[in-house]
C-alpha atoms as a PDB file:
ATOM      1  CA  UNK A   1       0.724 -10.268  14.064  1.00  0.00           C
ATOM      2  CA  UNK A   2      -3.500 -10.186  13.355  1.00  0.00           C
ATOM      3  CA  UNK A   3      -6.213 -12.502  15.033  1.00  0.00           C
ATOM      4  CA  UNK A   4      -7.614 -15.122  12.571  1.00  0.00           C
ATOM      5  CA  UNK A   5     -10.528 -13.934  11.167  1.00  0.00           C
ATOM      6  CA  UNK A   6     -11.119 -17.334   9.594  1.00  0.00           C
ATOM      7  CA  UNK A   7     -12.201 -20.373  10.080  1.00  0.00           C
ATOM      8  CA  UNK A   8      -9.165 -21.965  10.703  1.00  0.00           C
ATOM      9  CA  UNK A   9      -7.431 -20.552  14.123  1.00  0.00           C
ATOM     10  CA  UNK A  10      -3.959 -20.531  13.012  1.00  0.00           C
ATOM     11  CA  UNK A  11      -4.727 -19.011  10.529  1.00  0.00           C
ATOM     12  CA  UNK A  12      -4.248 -14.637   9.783  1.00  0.00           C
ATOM     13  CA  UNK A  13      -5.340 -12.577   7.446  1.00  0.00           C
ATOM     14  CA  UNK A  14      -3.910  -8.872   7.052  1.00  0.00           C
ATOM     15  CA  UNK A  15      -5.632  -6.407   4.705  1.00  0.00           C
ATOM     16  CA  UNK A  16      -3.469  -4.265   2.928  1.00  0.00           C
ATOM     17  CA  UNK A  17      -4.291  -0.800   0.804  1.00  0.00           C
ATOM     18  CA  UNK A  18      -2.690  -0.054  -1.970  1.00  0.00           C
ATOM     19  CA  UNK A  19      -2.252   3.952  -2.381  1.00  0.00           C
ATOM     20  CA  UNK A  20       0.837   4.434  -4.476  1.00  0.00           C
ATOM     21  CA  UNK A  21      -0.826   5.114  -8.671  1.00  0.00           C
ATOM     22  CA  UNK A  22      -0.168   7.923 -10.115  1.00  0.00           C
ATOM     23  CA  UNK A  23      -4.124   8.864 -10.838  1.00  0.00           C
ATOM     24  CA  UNK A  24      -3.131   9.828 -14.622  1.00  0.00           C
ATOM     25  CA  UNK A  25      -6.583   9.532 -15.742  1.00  0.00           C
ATOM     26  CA  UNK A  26      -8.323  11.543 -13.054  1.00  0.00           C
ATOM     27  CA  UNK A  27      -5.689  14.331 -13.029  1.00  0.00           C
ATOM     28  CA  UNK A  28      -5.387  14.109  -8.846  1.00  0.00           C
ATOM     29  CA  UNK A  29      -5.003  12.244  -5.746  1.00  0.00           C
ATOM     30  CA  UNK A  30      -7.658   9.993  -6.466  1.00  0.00           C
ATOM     31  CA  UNK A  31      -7.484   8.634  -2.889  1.00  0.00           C
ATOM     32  CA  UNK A  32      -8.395  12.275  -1.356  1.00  0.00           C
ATOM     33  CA  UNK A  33     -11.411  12.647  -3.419  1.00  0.00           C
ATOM     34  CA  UNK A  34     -14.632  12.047  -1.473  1.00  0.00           C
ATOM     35  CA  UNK A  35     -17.338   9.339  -2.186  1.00  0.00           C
ATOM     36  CA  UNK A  36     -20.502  10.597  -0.540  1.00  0.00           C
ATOM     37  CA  UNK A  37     -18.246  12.811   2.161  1.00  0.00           C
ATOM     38  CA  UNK A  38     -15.732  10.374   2.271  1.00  0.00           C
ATOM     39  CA  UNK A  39     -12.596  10.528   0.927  1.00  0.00           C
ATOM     40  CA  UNK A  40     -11.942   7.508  -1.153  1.00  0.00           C
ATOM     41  CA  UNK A  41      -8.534   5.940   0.534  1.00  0.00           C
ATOM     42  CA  UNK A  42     -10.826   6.285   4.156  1.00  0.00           C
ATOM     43  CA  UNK A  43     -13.850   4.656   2.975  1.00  0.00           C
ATOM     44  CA  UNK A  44     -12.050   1.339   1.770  1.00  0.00           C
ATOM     45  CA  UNK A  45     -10.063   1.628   5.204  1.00  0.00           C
ATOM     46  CA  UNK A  46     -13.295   1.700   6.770  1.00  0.00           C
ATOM     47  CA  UNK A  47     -14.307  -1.547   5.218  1.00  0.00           C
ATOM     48  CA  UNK A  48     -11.097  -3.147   5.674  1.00  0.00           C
ATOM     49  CA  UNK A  49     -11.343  -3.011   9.019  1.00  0.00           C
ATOM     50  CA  UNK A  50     -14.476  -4.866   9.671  1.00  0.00           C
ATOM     51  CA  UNK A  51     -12.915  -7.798   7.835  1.00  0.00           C
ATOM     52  CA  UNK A  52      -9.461  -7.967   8.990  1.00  0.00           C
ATOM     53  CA  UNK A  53      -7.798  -7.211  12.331  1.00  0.00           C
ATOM     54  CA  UNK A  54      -4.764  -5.129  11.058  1.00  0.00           C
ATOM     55  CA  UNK A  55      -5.185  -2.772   7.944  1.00  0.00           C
ATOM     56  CA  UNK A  56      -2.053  -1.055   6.459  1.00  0.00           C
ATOM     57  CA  UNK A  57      -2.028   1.188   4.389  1.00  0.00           C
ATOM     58  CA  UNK A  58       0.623   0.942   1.534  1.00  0.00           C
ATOM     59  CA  UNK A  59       2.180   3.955  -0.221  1.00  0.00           C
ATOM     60  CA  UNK A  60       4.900   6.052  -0.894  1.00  0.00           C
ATOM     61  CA  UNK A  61       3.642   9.296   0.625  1.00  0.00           C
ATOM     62  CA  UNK A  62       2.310   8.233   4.592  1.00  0.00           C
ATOM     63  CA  UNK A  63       2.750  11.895   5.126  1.00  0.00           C
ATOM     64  CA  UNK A  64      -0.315  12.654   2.838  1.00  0.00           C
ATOM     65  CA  UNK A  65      -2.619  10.107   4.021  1.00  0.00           C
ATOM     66  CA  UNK A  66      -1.502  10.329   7.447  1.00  0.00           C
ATOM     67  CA  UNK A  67      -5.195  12.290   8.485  1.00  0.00           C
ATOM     68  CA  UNK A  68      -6.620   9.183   6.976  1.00  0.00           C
ATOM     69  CA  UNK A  69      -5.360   6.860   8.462  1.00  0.00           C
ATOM     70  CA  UNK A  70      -6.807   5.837  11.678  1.00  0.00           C
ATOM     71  CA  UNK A  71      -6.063   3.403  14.319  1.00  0.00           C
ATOM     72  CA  UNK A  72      -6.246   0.214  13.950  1.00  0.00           C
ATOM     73  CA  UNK A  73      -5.075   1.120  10.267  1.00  0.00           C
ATOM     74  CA  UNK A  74      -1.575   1.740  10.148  1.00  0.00           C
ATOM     75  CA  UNK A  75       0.736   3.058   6.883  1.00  0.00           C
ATOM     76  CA  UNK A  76       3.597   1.302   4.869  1.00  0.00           C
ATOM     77  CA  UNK A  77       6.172   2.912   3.190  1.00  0.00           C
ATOM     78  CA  UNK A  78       6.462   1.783  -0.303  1.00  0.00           C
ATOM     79  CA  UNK A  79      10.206   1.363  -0.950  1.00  0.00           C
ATOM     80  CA  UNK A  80       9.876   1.197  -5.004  1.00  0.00           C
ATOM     81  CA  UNK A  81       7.197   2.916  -6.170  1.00  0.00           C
ATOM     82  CA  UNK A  82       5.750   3.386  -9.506  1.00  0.00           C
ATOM     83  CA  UNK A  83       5.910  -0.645 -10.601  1.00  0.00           C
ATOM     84  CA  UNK A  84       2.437  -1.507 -10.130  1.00  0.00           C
ATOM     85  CA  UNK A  85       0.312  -3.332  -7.916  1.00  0.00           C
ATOM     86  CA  UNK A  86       2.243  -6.393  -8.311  1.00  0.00           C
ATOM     87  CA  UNK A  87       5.236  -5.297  -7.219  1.00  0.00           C
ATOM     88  CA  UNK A  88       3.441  -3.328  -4.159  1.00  0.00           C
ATOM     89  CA  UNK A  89       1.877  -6.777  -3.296  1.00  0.00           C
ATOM     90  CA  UNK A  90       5.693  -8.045  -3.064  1.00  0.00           C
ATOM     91  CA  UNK A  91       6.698  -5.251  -0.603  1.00  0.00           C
ATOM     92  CA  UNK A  92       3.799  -5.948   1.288  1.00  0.00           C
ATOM     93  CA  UNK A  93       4.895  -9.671   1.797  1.00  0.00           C
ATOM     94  CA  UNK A  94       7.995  -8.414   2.951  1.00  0.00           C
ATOM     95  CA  UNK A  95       7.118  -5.899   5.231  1.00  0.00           C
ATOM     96  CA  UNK A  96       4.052  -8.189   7.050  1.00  0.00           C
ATOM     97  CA  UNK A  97       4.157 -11.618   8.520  1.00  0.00           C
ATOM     98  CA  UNK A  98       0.605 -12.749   7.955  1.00  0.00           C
ATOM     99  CA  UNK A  99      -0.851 -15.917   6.732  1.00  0.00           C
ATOM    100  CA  UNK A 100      -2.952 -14.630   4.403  1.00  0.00           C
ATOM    101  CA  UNK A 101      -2.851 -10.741   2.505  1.00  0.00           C
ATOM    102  CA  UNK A 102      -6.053  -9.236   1.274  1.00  0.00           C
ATOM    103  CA  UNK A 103      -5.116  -6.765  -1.267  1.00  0.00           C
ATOM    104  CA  UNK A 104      -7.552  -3.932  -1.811  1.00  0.00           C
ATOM    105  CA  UNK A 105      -6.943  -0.678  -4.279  1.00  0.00           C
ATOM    106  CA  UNK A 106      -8.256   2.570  -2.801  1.00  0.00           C
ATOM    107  CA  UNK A 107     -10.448   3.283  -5.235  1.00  0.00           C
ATOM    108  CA  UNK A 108     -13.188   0.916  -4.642  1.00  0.00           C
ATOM    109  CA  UNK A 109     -16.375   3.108  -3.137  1.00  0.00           C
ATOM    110  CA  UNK A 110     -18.748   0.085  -3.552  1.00  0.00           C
ATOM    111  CA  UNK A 111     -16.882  -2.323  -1.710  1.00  0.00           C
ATOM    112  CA  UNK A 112     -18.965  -4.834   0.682  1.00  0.00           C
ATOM    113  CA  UNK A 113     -17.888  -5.453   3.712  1.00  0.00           C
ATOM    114  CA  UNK A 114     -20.076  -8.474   4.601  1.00  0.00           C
ATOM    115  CA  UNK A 115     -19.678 -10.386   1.323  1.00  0.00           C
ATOM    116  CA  UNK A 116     -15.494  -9.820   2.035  1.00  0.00           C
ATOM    117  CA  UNK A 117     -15.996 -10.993   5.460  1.00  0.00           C
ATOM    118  CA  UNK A 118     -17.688 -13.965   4.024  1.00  0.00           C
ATOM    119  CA  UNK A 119     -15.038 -14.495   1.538  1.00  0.00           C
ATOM    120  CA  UNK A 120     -12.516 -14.192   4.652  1.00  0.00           C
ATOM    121  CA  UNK A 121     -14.104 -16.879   6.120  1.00  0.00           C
ATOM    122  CA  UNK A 122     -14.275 -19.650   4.030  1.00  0.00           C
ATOM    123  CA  UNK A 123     -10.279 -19.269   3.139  1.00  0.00           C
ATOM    124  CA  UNK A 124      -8.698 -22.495   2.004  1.00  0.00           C
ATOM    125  CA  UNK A 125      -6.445 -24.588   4.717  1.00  0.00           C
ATOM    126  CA  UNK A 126      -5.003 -26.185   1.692  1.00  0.00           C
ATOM    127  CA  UNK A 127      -2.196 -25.656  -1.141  1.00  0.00           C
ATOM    128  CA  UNK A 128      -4.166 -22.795  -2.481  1.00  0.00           C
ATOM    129  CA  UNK A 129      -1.971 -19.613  -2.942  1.00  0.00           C
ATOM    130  CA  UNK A 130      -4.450 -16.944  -4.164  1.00  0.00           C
ATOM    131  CA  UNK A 131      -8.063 -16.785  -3.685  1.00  0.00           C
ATOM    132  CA  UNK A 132      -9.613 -14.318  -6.048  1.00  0.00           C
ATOM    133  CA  UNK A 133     -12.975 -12.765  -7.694  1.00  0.00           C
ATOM    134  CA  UNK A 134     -13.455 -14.507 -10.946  1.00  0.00           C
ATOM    135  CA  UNK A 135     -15.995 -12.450 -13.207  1.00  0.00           C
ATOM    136  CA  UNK A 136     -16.549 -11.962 -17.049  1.00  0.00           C
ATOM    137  CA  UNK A 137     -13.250 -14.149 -17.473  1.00  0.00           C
ATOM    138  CA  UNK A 138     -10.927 -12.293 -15.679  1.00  0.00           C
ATOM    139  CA  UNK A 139      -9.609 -12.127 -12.119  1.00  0.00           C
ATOM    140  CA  UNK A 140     -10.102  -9.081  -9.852  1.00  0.00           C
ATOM    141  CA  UNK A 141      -6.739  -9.048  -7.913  1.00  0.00           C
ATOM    142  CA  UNK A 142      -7.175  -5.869  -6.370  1.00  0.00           C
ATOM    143  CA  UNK A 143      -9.969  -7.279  -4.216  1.00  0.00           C
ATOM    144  CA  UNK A 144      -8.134 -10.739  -3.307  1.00  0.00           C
ATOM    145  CA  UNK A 145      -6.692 -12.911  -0.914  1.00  0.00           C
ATOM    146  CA  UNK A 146      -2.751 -14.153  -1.299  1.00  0.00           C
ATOM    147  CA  UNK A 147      -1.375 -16.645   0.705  1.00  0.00           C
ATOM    148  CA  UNK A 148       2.602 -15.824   2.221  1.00  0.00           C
ATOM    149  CA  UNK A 149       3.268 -19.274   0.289  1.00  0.00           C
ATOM    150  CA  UNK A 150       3.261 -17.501  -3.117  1.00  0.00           C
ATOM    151  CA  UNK A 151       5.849 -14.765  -1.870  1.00  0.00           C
ATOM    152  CA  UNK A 152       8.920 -17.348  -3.625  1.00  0.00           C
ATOM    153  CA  UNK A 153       6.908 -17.561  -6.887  1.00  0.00           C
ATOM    154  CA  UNK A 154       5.821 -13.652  -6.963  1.00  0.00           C
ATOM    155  CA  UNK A 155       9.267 -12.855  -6.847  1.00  0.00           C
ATOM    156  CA  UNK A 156      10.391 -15.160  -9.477  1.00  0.00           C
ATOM    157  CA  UNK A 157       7.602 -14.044 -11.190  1.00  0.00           C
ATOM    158  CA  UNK A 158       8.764  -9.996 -11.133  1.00  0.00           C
ATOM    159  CA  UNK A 159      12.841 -10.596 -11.431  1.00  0.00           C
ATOM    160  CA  UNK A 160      11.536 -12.494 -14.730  1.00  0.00           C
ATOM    161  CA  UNK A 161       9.806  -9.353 -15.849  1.00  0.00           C
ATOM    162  CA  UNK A 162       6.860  -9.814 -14.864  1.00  0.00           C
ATOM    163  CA  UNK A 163       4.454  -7.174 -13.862  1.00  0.00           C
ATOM    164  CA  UNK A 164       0.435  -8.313 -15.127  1.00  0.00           C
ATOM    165  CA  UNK A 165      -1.869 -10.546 -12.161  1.00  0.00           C
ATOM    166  CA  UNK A 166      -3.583 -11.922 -15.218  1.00  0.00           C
ATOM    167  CA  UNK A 167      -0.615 -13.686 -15.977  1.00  0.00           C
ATOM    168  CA  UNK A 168       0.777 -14.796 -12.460  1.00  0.00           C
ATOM    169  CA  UNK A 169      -2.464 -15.929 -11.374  1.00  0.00           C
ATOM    170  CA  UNK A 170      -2.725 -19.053 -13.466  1.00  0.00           C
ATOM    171  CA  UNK A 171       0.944 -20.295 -12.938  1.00  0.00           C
ATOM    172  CA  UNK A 172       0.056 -20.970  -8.982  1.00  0.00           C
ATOM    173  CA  UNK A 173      -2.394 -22.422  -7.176  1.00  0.00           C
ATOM    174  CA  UNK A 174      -5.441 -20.292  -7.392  1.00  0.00           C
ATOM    175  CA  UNK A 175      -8.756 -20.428  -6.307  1.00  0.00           C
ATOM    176  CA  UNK A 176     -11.444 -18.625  -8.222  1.00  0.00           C
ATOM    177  CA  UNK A 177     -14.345 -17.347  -6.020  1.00  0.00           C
ATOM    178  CA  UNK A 178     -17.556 -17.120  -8.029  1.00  0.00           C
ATOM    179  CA  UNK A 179     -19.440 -13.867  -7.883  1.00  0.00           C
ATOM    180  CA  UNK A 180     -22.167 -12.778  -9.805  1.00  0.00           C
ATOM    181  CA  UNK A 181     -23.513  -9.594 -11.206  1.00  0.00           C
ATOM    182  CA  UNK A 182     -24.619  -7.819  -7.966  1.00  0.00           C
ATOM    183  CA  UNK A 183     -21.582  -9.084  -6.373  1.00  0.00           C
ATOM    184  CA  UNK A 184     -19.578  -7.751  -9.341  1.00  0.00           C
ATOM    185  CA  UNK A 185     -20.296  -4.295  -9.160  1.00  0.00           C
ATOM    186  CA  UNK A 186     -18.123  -3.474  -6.202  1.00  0.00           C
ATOM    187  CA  UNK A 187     -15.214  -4.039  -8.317  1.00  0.00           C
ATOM    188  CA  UNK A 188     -16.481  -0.944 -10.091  1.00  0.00           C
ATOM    189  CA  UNK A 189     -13.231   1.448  -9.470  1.00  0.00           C
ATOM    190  CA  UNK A 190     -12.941   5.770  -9.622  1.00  0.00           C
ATOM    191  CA  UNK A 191     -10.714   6.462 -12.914  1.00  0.00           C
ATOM    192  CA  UNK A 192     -11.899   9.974 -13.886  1.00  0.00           C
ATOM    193  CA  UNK A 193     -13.549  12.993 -13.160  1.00  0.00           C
ATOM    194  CA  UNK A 194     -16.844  12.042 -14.085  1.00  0.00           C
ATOM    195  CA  UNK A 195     -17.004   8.830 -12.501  1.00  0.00           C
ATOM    196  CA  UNK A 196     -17.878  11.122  -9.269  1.00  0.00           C
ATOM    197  CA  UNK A 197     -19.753  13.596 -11.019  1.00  0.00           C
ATOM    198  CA  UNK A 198     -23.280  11.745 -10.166  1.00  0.00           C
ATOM    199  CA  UNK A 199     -22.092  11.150  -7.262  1.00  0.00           C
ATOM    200  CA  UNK A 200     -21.346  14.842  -6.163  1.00  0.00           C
ATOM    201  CA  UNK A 201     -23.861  16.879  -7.638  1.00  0.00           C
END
């Protein structure tokens, strides 16, 4: 469906956007409120898109994002809404016949686009299923890389009950990619109101 954008030619990487939370904390659309004149859900597009050759967009409203969305990105309708990242991630394999799926939430203003074009890169040709940030001992799965390979154990993993990346990460083969602070910071995510106040005024 995408190019390879790795170093391995048969291999293809597809970047999907999750836009489907609820924004509880911030009290609105979270993806329509602008980062420096952007509106959040665009500006992570924007970065996709230098690191991936097909970007969707995955939600259960494409009517609202719609304006946002710009070719080459492309929206997803999210059939079940409401269960969380993990279960978007799920849909996504479903929907998309890629090799690899780099997950992204819309609410990351500092992402950077060379050091995810780097991580694209250096993918594993190997048994390796995920291939996430590892910093401050946790993984950062909204900024990750999942193989189609793991679609079987993700959905055992959800008709089980499960719904937490923390906890599906470590029973499959997972690569940790090392970051440190500097690299760190782009995981730094919009959750309320005055997270953009500096920002904005």
């Amino acid at each position: 469906m995408s190019a390879s954008t790795s170093n391995h030619p048969h291999q293809t990487v597809t970047a999907v956007v999750l836009a489907g939370g609820q924004s509880s904390r911030m009290g609105t659309d979270k993806a329509l409120l602008p980062w420096q004149g952007v509106p959040l859900l665009q500006r992570v597009c924007q970065v996709a898109v230098q690191c991936c050759p097909a970007v969707y967009v995955l939600t259960p409203w494409p009517d609202r994002y719609q304006h946002l969305v710009v070719k080459p990105c492309l929206t997803l309708t999210e059939l079940t809404p409401g269960q969380g990242p993990l279960v978007a991630l799920e849909q996504g394999f479903r929907q998309l016949q890629s090799t690899w799926l780099l997950l992204l939430a819309c609410d990351l203003p500092l992402l950077n686009a060379n050091l995810l074009q780097s991580w694209t890169q250096r993918l594993p040709n190997d048994e390796t299923m995920a291939a996430i940030p590892y910093y401050a001992d946790h993984w950062e799965p909204l900024c990750g890389f999942y193989h189609h390979q793991s679609h079987l154990q993700l959905k055992s993993f959800i008709d089980q009950g499960g719904r937490s990346f923390q906890n599906w990460l470590p029973t499959i083969p997972t690569r940790k990619i090392a970051v440190d602070a500097e690299a760190a910071s782009m995981f730094w995510n919009c959750n309320s109101p005055e997270d953009l106040m500096p920002i904005e005024t």
